[in-house]
C-alpha atoms as a PDB file:
ATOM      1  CA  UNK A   1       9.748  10.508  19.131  1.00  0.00           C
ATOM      2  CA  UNK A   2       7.273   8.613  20.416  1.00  0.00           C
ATOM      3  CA  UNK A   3       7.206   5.988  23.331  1.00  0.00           C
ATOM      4  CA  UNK A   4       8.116   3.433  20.704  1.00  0.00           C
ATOM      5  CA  UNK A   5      11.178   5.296  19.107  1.00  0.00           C
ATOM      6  CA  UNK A   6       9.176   6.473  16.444  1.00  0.00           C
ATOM      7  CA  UNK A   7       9.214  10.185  15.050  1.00  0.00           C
ATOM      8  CA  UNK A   8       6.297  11.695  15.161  1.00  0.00           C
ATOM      9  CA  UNK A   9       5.374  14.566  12.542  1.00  0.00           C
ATOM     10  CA  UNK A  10       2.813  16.812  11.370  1.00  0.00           C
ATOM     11  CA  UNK A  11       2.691  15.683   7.186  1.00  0.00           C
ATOM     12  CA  UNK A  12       0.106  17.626   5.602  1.00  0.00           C
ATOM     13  CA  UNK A  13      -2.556  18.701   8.350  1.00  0.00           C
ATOM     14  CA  UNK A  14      -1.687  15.120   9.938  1.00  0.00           C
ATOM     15  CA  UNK A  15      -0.741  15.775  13.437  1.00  0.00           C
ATOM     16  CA  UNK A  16       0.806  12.828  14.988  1.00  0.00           C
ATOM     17  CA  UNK A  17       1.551  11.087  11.426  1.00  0.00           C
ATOM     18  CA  UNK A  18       4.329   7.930  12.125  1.00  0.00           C
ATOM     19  CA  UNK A  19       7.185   7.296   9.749  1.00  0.00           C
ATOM     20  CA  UNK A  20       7.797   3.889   9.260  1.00  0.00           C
ATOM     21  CA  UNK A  21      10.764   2.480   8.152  1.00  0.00           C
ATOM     22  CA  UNK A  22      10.149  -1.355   6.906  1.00  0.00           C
ATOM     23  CA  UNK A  23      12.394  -3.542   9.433  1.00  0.00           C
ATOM     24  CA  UNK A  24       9.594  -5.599   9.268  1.00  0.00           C
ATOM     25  CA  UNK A  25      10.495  -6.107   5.744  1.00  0.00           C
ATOM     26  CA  UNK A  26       8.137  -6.440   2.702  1.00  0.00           C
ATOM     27  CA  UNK A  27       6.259  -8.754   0.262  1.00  0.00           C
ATOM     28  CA  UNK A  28       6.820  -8.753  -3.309  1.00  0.00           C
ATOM     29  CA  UNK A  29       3.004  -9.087  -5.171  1.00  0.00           C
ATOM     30  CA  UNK A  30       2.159 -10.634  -8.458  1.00  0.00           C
ATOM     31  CA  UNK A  31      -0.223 -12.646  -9.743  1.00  0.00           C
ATOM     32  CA  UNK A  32      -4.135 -12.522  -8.907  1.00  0.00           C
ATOM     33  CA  UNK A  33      -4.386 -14.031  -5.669  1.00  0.00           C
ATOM     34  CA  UNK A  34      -5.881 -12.802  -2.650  1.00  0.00           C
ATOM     35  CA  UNK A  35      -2.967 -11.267  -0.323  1.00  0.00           C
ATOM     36  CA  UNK A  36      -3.509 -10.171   3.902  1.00  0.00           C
ATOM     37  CA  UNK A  37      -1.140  -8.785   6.096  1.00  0.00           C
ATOM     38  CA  UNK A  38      -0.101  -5.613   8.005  1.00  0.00           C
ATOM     39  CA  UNK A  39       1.368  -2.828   5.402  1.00  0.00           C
ATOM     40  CA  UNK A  40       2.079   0.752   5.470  1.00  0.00           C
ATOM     41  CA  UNK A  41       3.027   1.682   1.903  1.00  0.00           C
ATOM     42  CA  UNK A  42       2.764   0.055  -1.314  1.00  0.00           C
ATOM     43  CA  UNK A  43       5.154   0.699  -4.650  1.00  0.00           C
ATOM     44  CA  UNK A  44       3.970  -0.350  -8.033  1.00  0.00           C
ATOM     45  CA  UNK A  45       7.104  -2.264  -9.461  1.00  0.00           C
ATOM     46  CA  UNK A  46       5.079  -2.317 -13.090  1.00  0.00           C
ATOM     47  CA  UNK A  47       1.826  -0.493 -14.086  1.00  0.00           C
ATOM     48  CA  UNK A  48      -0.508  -2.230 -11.868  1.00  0.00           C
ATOM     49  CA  UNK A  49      -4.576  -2.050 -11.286  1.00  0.00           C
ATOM     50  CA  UNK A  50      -6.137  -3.366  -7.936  1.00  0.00           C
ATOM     51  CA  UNK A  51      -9.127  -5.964  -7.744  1.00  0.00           C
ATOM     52  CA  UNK A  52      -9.499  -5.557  -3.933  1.00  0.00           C
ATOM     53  CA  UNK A  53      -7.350  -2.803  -1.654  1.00  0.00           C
ATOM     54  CA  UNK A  54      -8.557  -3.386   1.794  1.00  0.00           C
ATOM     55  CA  UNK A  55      -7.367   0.186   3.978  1.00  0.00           C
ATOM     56  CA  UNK A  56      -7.548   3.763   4.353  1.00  0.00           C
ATOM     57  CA  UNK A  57      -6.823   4.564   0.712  1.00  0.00           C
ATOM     58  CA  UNK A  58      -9.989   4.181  -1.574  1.00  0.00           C
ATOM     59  CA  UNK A  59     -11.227   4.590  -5.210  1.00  0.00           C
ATOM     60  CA  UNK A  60      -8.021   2.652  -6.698  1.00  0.00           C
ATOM     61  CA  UNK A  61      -9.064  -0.766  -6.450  1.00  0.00           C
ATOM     62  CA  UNK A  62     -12.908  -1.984  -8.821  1.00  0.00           C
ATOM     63  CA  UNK A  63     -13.817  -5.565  -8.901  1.00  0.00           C
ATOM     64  CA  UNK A  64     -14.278  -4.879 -12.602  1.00  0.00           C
ATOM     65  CA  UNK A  65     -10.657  -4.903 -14.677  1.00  0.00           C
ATOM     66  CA  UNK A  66     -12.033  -1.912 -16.832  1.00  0.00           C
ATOM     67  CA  UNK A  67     -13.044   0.447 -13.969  1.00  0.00           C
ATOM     68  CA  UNK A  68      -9.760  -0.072 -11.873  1.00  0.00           C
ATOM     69  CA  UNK A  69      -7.600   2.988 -12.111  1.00  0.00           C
ATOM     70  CA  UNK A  70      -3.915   2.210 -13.145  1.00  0.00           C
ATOM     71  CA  UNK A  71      -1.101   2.691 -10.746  1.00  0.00           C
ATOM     72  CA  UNK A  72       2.152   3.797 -12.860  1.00  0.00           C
ATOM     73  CA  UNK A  73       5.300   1.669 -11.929  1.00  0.00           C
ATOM     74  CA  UNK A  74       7.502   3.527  -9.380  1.00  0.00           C
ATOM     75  CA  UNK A  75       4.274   5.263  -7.536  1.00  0.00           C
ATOM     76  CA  UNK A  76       4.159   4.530  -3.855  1.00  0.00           C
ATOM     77  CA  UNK A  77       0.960   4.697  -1.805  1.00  0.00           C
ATOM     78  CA  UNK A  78       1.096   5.259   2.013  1.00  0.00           C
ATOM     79  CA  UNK A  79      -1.419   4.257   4.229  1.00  0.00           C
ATOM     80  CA  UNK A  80      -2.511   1.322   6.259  1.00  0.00           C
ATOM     81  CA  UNK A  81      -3.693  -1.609   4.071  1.00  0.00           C
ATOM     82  CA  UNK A  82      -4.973  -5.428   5.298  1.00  0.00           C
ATOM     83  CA  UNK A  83      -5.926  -7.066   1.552  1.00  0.00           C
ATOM     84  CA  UNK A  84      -4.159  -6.450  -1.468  1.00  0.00           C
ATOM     85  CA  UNK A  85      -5.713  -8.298  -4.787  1.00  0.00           C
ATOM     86  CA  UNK A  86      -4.086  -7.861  -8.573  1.00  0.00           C
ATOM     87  CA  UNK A  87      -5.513  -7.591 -11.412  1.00  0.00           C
ATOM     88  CA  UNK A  88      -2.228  -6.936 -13.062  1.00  0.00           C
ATOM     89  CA  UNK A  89       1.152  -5.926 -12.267  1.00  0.00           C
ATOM     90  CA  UNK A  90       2.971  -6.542  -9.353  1.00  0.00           C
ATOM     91  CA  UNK A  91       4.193  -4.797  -6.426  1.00  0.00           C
ATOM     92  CA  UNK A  92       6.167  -4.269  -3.116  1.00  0.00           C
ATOM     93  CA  UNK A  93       4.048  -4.223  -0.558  1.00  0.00           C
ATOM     94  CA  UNK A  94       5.813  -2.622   3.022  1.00  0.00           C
ATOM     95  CA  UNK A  95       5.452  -4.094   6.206  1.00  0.00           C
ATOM     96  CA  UNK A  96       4.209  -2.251   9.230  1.00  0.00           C
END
């Protein structure tokens, strides 16, 4: 644990990795408008593609609807994420 009450693991070559647990709570996403806020992990609830995906995970989200890669419903992506933008779908986005 950490000073914080954390754990603290090493997750695949990722000393140090935090798991978070969503007290914070979470947003639910749909629709095309422009969403900020502090998230760890995202979950596709349907098959969703990204306009914008502001964080530490790239390649998923293309301005352009035809170039966006499709996220199946039920995948979850970890990381650390400020902007999340729809082009379809919808999803549950976990607070940090």
């Amino acid at each position: 644990m950490d000073g914080s009450g954390q754990p603290i693991l090493n997750i695949m070559g990722f000393p140090n990795a935090r798991i978070t647990n969503s007290f914070s709570g979470a947003n639910y996403i749909g629709g095309t408008s422009s969403n900020t806020g502090d998230w760890t992990a995202i979950q596709a609830v349907t098959d969703t593609k990204f306009h914008t995906l502001t964080g530490n995970v790239t390649g998923l989200a293309n301005a352009t609807l035809g170039s966006a890669i499709e996220v199946p419903a039920g995948l979850a992506i970890f990381g650390a994420f400020t902007v999340i933008q729809l082009h379809s779908g919808s999803v549950i986005a976990y607070k940090k």
